[in-house]
N, C-alpha and C. Protein backbone atom coordinates (compact mmCIF):
# COMPACT_ATOMS: atom_id res chain seq x y z
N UNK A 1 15.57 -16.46 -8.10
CA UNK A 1 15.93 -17.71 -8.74
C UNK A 1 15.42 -18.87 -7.88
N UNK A 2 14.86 -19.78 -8.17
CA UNK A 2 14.87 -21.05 -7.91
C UNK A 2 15.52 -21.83 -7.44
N UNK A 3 15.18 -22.50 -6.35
CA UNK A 3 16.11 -23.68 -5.53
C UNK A 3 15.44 -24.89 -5.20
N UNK A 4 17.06 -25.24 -5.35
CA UNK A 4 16.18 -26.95 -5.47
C UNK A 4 16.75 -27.20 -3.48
N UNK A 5 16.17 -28.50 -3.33
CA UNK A 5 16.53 -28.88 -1.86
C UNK A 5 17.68 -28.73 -1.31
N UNK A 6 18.80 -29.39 -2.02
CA UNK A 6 20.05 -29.83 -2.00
C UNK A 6 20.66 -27.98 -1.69
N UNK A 7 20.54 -26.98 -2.59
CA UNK A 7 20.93 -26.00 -2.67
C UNK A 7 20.63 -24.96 -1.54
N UNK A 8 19.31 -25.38 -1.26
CA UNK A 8 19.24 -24.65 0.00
C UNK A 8 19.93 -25.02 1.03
N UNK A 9 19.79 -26.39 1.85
CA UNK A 9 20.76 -27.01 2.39
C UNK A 9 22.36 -27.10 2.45
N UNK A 10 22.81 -26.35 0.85
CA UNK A 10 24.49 -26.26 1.07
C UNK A 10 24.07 -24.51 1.59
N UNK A 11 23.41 -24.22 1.42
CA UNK A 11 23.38 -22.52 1.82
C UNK A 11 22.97 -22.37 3.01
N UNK A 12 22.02 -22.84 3.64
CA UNK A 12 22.02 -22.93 4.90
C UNK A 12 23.06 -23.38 6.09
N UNK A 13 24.22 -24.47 5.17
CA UNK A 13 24.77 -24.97 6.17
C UNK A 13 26.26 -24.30 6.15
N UNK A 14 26.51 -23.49 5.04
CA UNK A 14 27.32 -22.49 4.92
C UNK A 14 27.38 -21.32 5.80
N UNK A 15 26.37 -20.75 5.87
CA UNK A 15 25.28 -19.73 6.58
C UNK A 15 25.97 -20.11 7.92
N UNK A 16 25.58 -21.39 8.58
CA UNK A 16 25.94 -21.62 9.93
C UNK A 16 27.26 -21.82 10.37
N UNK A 17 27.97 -21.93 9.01
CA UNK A 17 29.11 -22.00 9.59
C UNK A 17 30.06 -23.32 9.84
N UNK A 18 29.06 -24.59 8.59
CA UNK A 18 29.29 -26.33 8.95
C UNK A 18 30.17 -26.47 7.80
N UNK A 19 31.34 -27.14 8.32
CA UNK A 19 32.31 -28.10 6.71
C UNK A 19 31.20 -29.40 6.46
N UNK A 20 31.22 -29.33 5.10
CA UNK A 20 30.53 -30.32 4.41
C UNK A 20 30.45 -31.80 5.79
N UNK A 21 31.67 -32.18 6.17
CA UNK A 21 32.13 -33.12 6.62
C UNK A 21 31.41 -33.19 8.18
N UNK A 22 31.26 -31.89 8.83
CA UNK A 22 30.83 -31.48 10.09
C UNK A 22 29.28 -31.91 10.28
N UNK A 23 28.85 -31.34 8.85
CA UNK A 23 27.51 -31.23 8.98
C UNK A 23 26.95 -32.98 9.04
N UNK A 24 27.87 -33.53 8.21
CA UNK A 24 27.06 -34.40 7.61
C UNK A 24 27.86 -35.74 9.00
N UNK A 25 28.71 -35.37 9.89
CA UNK A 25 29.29 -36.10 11.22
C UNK A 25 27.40 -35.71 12.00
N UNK A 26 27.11 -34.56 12.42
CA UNK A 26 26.44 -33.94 13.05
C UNK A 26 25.06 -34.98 12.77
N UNK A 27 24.56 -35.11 11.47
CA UNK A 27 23.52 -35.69 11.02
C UNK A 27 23.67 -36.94 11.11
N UNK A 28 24.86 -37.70 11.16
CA UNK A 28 25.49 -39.01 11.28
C UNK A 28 25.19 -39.79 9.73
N UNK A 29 25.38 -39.20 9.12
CA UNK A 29 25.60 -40.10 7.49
C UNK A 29 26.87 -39.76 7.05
N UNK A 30 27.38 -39.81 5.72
CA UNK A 30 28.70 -39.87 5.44
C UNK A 30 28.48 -38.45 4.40
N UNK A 31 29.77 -38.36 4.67
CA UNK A 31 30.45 -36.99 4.02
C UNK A 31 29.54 -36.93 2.09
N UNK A 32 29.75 -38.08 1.77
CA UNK A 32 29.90 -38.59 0.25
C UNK A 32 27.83 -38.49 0.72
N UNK A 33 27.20 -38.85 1.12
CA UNK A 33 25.65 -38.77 1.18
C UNK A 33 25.29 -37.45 1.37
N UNK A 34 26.10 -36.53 2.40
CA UNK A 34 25.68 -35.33 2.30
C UNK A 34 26.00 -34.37 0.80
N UNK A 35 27.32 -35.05 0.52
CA UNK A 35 27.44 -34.19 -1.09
C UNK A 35 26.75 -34.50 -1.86
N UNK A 36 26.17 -35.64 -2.11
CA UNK A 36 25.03 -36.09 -2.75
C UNK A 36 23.32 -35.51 -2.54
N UNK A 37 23.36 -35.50 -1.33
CA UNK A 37 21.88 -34.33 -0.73
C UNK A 37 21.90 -32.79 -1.63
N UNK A 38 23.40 -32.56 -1.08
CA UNK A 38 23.99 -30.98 -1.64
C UNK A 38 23.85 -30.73 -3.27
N UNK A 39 24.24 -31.74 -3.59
CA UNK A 39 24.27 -31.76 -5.50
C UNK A 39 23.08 -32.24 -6.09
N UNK A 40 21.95 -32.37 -5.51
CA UNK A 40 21.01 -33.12 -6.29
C UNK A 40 20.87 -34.26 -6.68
N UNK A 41 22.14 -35.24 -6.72
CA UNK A 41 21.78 -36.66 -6.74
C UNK A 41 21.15 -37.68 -5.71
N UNK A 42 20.74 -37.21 -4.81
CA UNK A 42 20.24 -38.03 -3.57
C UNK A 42 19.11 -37.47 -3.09
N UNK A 43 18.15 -37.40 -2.34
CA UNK A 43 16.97 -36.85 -1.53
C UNK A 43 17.06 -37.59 0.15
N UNK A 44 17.16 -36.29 0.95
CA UNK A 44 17.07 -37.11 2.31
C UNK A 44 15.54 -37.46 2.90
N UNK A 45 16.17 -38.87 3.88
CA UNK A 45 14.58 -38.89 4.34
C UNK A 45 14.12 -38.25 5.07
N UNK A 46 12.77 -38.19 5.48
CA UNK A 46 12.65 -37.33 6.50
C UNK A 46 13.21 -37.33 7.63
N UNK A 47 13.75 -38.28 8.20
CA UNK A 47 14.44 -38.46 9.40
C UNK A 47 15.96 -37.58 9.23
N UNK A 48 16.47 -37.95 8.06
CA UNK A 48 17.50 -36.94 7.92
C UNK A 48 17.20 -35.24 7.69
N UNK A 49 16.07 -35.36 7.18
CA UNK A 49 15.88 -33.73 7.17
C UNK A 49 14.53 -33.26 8.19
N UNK A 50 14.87 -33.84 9.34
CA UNK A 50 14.59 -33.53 10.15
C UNK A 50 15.33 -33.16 11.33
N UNK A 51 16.80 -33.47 11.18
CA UNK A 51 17.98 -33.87 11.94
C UNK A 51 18.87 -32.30 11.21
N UNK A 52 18.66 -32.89 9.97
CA UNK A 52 19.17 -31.35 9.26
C UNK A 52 18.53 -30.14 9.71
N UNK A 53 17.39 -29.72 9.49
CA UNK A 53 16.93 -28.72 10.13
C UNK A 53 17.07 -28.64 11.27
N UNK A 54 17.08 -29.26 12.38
CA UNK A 54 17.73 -28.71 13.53
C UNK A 54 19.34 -28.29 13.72
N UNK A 55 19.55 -29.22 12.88
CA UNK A 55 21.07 -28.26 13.24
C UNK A 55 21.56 -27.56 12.31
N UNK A 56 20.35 -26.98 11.30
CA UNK A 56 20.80 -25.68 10.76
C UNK A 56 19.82 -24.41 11.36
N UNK A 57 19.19 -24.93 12.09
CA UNK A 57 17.85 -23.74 13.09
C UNK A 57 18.23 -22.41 13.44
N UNK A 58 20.11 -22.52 13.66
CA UNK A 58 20.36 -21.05 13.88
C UNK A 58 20.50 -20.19 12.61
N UNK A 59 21.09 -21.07 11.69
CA UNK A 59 20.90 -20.02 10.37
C UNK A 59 19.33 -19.68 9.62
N UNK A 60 18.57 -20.61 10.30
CA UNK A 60 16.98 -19.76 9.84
C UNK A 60 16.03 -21.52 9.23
N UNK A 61 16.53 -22.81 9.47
CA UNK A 61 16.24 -23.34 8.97
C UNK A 61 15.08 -23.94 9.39
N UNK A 62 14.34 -24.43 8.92
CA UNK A 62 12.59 -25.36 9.53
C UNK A 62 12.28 -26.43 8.92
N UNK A 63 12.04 -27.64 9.38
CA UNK A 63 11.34 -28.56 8.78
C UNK A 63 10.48 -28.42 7.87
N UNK A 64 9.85 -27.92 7.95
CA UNK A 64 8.60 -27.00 7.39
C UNK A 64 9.01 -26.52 5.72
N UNK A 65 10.01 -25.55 5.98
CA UNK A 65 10.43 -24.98 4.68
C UNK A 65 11.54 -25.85 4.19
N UNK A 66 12.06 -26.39 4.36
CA UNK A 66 13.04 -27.63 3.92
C UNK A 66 12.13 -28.30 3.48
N UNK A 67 10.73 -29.28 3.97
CA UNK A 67 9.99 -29.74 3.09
C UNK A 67 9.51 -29.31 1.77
N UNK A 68 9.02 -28.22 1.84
CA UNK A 68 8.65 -27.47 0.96
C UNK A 68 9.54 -27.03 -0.48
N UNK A 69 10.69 -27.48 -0.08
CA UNK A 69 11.57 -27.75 -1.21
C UNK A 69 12.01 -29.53 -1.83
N UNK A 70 11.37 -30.16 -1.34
CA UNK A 70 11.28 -31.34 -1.28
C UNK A 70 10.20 -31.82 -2.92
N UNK A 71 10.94 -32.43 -4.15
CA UNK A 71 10.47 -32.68 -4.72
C UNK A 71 9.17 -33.84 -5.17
N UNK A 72 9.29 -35.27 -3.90
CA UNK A 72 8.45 -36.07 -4.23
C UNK A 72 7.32 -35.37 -3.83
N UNK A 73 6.19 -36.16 -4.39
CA UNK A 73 4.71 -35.48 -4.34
C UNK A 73 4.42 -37.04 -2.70
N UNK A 74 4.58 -37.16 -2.06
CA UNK A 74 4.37 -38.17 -0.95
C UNK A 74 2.88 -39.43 -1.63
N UNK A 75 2.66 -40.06 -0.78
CA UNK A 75 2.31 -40.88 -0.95
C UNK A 75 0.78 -40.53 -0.55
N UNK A 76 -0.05 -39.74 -0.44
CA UNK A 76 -1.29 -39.00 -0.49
C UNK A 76 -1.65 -38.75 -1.90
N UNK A 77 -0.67 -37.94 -2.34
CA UNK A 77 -0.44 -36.84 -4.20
C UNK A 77 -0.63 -37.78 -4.24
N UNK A 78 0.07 -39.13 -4.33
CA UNK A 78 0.48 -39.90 -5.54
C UNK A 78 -0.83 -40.91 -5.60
N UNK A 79 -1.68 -40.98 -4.50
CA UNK A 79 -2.78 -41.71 -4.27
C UNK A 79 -3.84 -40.87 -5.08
N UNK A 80 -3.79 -39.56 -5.18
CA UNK A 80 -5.11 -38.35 -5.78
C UNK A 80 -4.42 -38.58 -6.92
N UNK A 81 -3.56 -38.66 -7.38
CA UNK A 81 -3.00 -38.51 -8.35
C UNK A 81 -3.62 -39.79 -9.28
N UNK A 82 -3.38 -40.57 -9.06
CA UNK A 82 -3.79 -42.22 -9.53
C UNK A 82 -5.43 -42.37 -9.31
N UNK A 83 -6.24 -41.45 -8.60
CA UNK A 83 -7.56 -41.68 -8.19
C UNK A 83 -8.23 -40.64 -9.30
N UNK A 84 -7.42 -39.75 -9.94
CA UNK A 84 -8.16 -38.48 -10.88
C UNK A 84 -7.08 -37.81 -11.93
N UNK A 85 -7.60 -38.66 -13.04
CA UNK A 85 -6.85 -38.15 -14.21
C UNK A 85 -7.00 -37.11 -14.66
N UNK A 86 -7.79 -35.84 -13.92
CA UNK A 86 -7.85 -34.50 -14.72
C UNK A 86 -6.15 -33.75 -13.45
N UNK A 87 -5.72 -34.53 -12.49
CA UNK A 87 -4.68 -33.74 -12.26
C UNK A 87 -3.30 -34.23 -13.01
N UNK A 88 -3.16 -35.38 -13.97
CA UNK A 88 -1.66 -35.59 -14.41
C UNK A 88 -2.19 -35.00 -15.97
N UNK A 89 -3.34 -34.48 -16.09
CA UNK A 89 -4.03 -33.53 -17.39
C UNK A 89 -3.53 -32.38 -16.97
N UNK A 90 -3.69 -31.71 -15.88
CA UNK A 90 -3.31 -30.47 -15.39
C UNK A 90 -2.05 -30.27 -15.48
N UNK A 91 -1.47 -30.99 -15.20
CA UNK A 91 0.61 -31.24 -15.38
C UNK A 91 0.80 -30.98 -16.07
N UNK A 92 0.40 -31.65 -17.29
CA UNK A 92 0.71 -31.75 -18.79
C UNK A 92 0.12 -30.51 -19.59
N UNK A 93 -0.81 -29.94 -18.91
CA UNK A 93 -0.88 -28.48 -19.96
C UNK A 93 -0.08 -27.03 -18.97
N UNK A 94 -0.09 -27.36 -17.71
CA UNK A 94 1.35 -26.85 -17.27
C UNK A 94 2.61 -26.42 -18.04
N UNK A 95 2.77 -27.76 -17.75
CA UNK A 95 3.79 -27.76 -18.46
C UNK A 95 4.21 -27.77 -19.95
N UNK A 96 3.10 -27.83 -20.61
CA UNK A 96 3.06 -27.56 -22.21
C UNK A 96 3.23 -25.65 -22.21
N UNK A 97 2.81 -25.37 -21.07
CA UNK A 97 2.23 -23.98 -21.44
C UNK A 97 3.56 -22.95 -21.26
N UNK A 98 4.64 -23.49 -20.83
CA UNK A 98 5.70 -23.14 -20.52
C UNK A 98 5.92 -21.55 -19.50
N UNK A 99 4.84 -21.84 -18.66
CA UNK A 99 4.37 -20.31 -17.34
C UNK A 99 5.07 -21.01 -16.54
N UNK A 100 5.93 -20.45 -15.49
CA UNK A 100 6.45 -20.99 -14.64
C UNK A 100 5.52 -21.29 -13.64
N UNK A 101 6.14 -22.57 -13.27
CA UNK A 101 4.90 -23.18 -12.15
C UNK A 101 5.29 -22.20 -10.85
N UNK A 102 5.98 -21.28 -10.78
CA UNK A 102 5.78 -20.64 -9.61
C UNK A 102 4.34 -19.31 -10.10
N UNK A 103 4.41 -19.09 -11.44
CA UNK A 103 3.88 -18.54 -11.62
C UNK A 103 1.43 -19.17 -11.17
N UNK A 104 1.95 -20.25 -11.86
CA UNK A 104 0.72 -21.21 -12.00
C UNK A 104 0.29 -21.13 -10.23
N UNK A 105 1.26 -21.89 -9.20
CA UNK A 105 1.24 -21.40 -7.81
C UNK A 105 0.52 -20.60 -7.33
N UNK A 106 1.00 -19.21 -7.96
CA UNK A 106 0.30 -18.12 -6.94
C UNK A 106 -1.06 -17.60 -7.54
N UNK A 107 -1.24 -17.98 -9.03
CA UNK A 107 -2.90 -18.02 -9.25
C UNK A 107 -3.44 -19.18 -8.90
N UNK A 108 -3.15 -20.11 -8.02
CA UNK A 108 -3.91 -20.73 -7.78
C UNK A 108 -4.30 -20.74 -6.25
N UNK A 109 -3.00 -20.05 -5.57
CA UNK A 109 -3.54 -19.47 -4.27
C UNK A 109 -4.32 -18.51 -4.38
N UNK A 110 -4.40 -17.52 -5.38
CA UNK A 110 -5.27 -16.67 -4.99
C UNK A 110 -6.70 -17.33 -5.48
N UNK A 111 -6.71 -18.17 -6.11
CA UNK A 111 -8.27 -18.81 -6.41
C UNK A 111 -8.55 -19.21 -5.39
N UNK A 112 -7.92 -19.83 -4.83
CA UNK A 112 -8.06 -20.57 -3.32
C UNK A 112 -8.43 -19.56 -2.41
N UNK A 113 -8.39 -18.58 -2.16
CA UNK A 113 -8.28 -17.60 -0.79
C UNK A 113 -7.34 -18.17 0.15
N UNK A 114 -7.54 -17.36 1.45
CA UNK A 114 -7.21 -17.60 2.46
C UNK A 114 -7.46 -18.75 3.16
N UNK A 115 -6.78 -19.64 3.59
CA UNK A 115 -6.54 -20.59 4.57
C UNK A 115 -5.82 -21.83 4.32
N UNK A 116 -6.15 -23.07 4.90
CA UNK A 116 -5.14 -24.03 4.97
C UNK A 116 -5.57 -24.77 3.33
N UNK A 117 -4.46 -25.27 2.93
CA UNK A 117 -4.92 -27.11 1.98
C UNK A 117 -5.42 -27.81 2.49
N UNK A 118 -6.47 -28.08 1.35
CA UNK A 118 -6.79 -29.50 1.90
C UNK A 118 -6.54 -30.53 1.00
């Protein structure tokens, strides 16, 4: 199943062993911002989920993969994005096509081969 940011983050911080209230003392924002991270109504910044992943590191957590659940497309995407209309074309038959984009994902890594993004 699928996870969104927020969800991994209440599972991770469960995992370690944090009250909602602990975690979110630990990170230094308020109880009510972390339930908001947790539920999907909020997105942390990176500074906060950078703060988060360390102090969920013993239950398995990384900057890295916490990003990676991170829904904005940053401010690069959103620059390619606005520079080449065959990728918000690509979205749109995506998502017309109703394949799960995890599915779309991994044929497109394997078109890609091996190595980094660019």
């Amino acid at each position: 199943m699928a996870r969104t940011l927020g969800q991994e983050i209440r599972r991770l911080r469960q995992k370690a062993g944090f009250t909602l209230r602990d975690l979110a003392a630990a990170l230094g924002i308020s109880p009510a911002h972390q339930s908001d991270v947790e539920l999907g109504r909020r997105l942390p910044s990176d500074r906060v989920l950078r703060v988060t992943a360390k102090a969920l590191a013993p239950a398995g957590a990384t900057f890295e993969g916490l990003k990676a659940l991170d829904p904005r497309l940053g401010p690069e995407v959103e620059a390619w994005v606005q520079r080449t209309p065959e990728i918000a074309q690509l979205l749109r038959e995506i998502r017309a096509s109703r394949v799960p984009p995890r599915a779309v994902l991994q044929a497109v890594r394997k078109l890609k081969g091996p190595g980094p993004v660019n």
